[in-house]
Protein backbone atom coordinates (compact mmCIF):
# COMPACT_ATOMS: atom_id res chain seq x y z
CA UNK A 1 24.52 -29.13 -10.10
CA UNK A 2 22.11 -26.60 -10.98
CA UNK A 3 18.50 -27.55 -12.23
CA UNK A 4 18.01 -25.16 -15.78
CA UNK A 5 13.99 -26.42 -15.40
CA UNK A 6 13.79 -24.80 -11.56
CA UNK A 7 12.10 -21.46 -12.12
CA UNK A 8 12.70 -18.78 -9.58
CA UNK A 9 10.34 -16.61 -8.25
CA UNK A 10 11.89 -13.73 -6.38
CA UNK A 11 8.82 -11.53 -5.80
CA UNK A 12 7.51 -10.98 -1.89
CA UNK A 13 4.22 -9.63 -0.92
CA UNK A 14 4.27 -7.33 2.19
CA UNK A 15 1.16 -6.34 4.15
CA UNK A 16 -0.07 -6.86 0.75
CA UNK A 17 2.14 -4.98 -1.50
CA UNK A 18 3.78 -7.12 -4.05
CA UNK A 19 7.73 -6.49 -4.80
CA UNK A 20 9.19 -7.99 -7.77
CA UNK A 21 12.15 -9.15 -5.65
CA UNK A 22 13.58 -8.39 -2.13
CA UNK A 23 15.82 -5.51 -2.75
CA UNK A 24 14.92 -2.33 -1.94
CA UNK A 25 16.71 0.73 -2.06
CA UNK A 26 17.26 2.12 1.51
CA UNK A 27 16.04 6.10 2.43
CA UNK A 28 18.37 8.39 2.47
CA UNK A 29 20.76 6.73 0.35
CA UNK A 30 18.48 7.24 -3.05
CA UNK A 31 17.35 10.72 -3.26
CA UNK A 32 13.87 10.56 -5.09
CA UNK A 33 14.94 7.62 -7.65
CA UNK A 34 15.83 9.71 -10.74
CA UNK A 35 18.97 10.79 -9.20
CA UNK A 36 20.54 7.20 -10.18
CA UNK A 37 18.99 7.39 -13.75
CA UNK A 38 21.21 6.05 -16.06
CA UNK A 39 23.50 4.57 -13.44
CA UNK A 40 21.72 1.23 -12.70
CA UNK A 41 18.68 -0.10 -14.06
CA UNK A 42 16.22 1.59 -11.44
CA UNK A 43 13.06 -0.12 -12.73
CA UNK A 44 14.31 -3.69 -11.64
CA UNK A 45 14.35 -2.70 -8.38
CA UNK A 46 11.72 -4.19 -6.11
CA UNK A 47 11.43 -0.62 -4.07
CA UNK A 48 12.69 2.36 -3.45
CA UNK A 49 12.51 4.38 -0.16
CA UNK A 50 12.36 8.27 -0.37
CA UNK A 51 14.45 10.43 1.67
CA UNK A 52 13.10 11.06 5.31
CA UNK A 53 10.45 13.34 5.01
CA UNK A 54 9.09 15.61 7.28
CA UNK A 55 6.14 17.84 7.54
CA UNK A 56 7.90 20.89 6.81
CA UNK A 57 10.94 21.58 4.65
CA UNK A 58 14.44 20.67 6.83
CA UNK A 59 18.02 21.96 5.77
CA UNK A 60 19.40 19.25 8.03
CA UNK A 61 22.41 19.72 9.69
CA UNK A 62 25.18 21.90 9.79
CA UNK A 63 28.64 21.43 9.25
CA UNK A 64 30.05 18.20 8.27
CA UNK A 65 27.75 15.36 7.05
CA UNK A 66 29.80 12.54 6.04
CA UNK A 67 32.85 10.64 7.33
CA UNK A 68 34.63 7.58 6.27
CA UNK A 69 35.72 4.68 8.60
CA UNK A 70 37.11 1.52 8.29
CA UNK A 71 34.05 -0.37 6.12
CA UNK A 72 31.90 2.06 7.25
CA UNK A 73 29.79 5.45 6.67
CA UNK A 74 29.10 7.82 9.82
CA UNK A 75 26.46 10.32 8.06
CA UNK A 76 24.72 13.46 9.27
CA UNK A 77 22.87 14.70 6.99
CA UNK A 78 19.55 16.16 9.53
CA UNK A 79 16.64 14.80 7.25
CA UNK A 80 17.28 17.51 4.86
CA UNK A 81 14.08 17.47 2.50
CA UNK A 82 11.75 19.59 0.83
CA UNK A 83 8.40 18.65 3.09
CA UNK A 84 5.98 16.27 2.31
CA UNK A 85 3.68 18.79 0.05
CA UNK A 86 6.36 19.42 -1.90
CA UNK A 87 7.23 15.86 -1.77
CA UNK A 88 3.72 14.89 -2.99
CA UNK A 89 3.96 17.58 -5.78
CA UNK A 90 7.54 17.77 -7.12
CA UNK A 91 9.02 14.56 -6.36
CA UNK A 92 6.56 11.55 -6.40
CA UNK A 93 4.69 11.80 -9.44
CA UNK A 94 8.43 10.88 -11.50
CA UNK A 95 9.15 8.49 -8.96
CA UNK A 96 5.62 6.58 -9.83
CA UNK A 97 6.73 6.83 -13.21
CA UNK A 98 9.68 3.98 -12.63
CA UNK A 99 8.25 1.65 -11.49
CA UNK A 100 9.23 -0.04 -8.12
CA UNK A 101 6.88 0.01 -5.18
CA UNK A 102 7.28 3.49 -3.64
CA UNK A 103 7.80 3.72 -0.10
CA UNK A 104 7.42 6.97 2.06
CA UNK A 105 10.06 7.29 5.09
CA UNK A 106 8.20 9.58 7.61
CA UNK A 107 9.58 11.14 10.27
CA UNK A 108 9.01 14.11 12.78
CA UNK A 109 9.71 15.85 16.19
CA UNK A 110 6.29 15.05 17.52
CA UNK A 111 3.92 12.84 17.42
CA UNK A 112 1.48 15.75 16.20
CA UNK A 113 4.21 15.77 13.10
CA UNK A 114 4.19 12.24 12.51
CA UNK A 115 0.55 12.14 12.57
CA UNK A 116 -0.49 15.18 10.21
CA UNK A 117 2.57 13.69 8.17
CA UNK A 118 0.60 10.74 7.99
CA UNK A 119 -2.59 12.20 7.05
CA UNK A 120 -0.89 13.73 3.60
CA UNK A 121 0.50 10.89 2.92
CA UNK A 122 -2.85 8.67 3.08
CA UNK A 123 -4.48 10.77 0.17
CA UNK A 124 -1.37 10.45 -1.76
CA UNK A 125 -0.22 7.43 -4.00
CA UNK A 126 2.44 5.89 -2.26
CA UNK A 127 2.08 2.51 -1.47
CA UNK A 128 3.80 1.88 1.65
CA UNK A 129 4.80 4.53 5.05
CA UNK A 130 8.23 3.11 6.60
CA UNK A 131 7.68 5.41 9.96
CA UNK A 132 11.06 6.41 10.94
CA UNK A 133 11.41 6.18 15.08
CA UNK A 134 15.33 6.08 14.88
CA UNK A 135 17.13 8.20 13.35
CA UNK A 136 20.45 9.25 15.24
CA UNK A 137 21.69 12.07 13.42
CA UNK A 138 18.77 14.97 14.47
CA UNK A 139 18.39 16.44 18.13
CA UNK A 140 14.67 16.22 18.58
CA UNK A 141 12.40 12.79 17.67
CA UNK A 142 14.00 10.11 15.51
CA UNK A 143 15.56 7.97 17.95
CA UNK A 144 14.26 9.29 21.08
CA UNK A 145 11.07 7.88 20.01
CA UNK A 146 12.28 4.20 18.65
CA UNK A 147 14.79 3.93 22.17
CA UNK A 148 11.12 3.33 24.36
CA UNK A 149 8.17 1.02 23.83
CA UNK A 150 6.05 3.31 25.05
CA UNK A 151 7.77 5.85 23.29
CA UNK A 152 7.67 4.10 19.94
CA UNK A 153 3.69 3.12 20.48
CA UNK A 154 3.16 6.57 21.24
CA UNK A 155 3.72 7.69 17.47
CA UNK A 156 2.89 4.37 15.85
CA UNK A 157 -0.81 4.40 16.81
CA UNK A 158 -2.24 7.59 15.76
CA UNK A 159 -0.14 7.52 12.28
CA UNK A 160 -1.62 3.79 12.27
CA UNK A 161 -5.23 5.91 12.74
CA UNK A 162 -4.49 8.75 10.49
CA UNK A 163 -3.16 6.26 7.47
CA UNK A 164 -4.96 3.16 5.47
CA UNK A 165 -1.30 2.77 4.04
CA UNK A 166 0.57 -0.18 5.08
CA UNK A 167 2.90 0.38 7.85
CA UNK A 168 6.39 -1.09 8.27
CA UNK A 169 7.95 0.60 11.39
CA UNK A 170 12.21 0.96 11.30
CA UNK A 171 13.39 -0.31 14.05
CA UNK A 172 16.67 1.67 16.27
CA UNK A 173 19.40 -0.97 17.04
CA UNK A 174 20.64 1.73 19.69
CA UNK A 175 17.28 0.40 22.09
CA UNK A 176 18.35 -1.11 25.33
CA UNK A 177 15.17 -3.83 24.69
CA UNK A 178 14.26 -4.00 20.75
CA UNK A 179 11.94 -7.09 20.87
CA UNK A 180 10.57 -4.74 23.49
CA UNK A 181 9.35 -1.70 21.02
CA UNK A 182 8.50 -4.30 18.56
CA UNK A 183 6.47 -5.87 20.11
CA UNK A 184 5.13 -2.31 20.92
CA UNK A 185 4.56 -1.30 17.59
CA UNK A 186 3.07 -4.32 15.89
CA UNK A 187 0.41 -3.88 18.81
CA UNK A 188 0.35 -0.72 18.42
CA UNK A 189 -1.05 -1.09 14.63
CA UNK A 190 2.66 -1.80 12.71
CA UNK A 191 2.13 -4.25 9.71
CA UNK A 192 5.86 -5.28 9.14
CA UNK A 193 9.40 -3.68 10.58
CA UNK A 194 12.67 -2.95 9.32
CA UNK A 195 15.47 -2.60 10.58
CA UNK A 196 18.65 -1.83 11.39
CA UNK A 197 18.84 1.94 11.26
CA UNK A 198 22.58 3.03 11.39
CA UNK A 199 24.09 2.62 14.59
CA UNK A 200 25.30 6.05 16.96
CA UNK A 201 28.55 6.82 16.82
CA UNK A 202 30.45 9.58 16.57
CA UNK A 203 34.27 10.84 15.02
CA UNK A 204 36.94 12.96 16.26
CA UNK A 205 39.36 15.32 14.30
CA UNK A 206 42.98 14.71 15.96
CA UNK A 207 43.84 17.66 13.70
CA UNK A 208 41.25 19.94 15.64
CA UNK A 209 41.43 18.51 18.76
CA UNK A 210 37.24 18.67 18.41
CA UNK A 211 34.72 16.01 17.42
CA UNK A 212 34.08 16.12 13.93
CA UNK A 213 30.21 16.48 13.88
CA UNK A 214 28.58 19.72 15.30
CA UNK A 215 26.02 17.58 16.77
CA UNK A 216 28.72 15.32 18.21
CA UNK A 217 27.25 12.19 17.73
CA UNK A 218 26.01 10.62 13.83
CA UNK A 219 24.94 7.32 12.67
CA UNK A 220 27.23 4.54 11.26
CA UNK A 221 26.77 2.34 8.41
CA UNK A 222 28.49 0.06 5.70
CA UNK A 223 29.94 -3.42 6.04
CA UNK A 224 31.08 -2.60 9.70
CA UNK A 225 27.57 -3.11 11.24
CA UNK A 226 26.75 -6.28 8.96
CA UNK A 227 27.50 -8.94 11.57
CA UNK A 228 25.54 -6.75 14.27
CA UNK A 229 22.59 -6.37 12.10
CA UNK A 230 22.12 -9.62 10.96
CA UNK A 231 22.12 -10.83 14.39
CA UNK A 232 19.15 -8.47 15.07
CA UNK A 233 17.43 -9.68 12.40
CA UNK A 234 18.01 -13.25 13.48
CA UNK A 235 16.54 -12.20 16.88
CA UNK A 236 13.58 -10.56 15.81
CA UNK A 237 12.42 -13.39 13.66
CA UNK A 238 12.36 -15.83 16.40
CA UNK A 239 10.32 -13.21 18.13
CA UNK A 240 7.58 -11.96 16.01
CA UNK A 241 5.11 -13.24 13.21
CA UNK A 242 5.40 -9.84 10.89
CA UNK A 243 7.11 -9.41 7.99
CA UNK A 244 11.16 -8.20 8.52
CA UNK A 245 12.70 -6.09 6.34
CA UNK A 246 16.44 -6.35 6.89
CA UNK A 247 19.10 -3.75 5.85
CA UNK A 248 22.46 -2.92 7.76
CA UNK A 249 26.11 -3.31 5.73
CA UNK A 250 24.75 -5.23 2.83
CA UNK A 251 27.32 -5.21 -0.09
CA UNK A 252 26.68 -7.94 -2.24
CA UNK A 253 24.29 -10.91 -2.95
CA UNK A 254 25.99 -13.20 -0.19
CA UNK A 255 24.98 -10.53 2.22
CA UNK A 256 21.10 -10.25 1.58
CA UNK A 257 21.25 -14.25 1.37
CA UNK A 258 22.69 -13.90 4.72
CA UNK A 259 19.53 -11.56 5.95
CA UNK A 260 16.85 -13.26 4.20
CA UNK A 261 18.24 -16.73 5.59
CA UNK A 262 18.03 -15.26 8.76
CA UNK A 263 14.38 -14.23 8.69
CA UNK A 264 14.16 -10.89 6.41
CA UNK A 265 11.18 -11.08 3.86
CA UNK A 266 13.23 -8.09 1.74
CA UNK A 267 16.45 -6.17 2.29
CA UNK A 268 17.21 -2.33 1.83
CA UNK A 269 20.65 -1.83 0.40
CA UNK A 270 22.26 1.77 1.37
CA UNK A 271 26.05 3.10 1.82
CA UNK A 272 27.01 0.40 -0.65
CA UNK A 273 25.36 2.47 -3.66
CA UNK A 274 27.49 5.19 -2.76
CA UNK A 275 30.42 3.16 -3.69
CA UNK A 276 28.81 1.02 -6.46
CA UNK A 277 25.44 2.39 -8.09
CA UNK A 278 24.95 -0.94 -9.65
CA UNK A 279 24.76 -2.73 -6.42
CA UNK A 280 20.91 -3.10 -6.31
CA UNK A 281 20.88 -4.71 -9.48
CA UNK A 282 23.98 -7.23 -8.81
CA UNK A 283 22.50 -8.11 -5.98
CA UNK A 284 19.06 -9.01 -7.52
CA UNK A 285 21.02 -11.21 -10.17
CA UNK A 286 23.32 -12.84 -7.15
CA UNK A 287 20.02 -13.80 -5.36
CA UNK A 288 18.66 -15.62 -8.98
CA UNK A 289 21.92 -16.95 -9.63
CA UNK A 290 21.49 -18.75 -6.11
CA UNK A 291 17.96 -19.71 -6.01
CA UNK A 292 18.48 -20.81 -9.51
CA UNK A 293 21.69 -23.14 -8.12
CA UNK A 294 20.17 -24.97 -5.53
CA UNK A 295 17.02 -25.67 -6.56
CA UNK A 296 15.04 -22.75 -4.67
CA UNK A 297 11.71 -21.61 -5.44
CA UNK A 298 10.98 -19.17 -4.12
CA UNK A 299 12.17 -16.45 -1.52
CA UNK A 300 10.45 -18.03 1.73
CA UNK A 301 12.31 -21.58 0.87
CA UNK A 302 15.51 -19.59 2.21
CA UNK A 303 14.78 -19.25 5.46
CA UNK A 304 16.79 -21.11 7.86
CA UNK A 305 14.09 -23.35 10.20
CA UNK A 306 14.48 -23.46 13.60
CA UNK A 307 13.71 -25.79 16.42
CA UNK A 308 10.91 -23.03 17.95
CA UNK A 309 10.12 -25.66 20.73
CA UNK A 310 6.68 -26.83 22.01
């Protein structure tokens, strides 16, 4: 039976940013925000996450970007984005204007990028940098960086220098040791991580008789990698103490239940926009509807305790 008297708080603070709720919309699935205007209500979100920007303007890739599998998205798109002046100029003062907490995805090719990156970002008025260290759709940095922990250190401590922001590092589920770089990157100055970042894979045309991406390999995601990513998340949160933001095949409420049960503070929600613009907003109303059920609280009260030993 539900309790009408139980009053649900869904906000989450992270490295000292407040969210209204845990649902955040996931970069590169969201443009700039005002691209979904009038298709869900955009200022109930809790964030949104910009595009991957880079120091200079990107075209991203050539050739085909996007291919459907069975539940599931393989994209490669190449960071295509206007540079993080123009960014700062163009974009972000509208994107202010709706009223989630903004979040800058920052990425690069070296760490002299990332950091310089950084530095604009700093004097700007975002509120949070998600430093992107996996990305497995470009040829040079993204994932090569996130794969290492000394790799991933490497560009998390001088943007860590070069920024006051708070810093949530996203996380590559395509590292051979990911509590490794974790733990790498919170030491290295990270104040929360997300993850997962799509997964590499890759698509062939039978038609062709040639793979269908001119880089070869692209990055999966959708409901395919759910299972996957949720079990990362699981693992993480055994392993560390800072906040997790989770994100990998979420559809529907059930699935960021699922994530923040698991250990997640806050969810992104991606490919499933695509399909359903409204997602964000169902899923925010799935998580009430829940809380509201059984008597939780608040978000924290979700989380699934474990026996942690002595």
């Amino acid at each position: 039976m539900s309790d009408s008297n139980t009053t649900v708080d869904l906000s989450v603070t992270i490295a000292g940013i407040t969210f209204k709720n845990p649902v955040i919309a996931a970069s590169g699935t969201f443009g700039y925000g005002r691209e979904y205007s009038g298709l869900l209500d955009i200022g109930s979100l809790g964030g949104i996450c910009t595009k991957g920007l880079t120091l200079g303007p990107r075209s991203g890739n050539r050739g085909i970007r996007l291919w459907e599998t069975p539940s599931g998205l393989i994209n490669s798109i190449g960071l295509e984005n206007p540079g993080i002046a123009a960014f700062i100029e163009k974009e972000l003062p509208a994107l202010r204007s709706l009223g989630p907490v903004v979040i800058a995805n920052l990425s690069g090719s070296t760490v002299e990028e990332y950091e310089e990156g950084a530095r604009l970002l700093d004097s700007s008025s975002i509120d949070m940098i998600e430093l992107n260290i996996s990305c497995p759709n470009v040829k040079s940095g993204g994932m090569a960086f996130g794969l290492d922990p000394e790799a991933a250190a490497s560009v998390t401590a001088p943007v860590r220098r070069a920024s006051s922001k708070p810093l949530v590092v996203k996380l590559s589920p395509n590292a051979p040791d990911l509590i490794a770089v974790a733990r790498a990157c919170i030491k290295a100055g990270a104040d929360a991580l997300s993850l997962v970042n799509t997964f590499k894979a890759m698509a062939i045309d039978i038609h062709k008789r040639r793979p269908v991406f001119d880089n070869i390999t692209a990055g999966l995601s959708g409901p395919a990698i759910k299972p996957i990513a949720l079990r990362m998340v699981w693992e993480l949160a055994e392993a560390v103490k800072v906040p997790i933001i989770g994100m990998g095949g979420i559809a529907g409420a059930e699935d960021a239940l699922e994530f923040l049960m698991a250990g997640a503070s806050a969810i992104e929600t991606g490919s499933a926009t695509f399909a359903r613009p409204g997602t964000m907003n169902t899923i925010t109303s799935g998580i009430y509807d829940y809380m509201k059920k059984y008597k939780f609280r608040a978000l924290d009260e979700l989380r699934i305790e474990r026996n942690r030993g002595s």
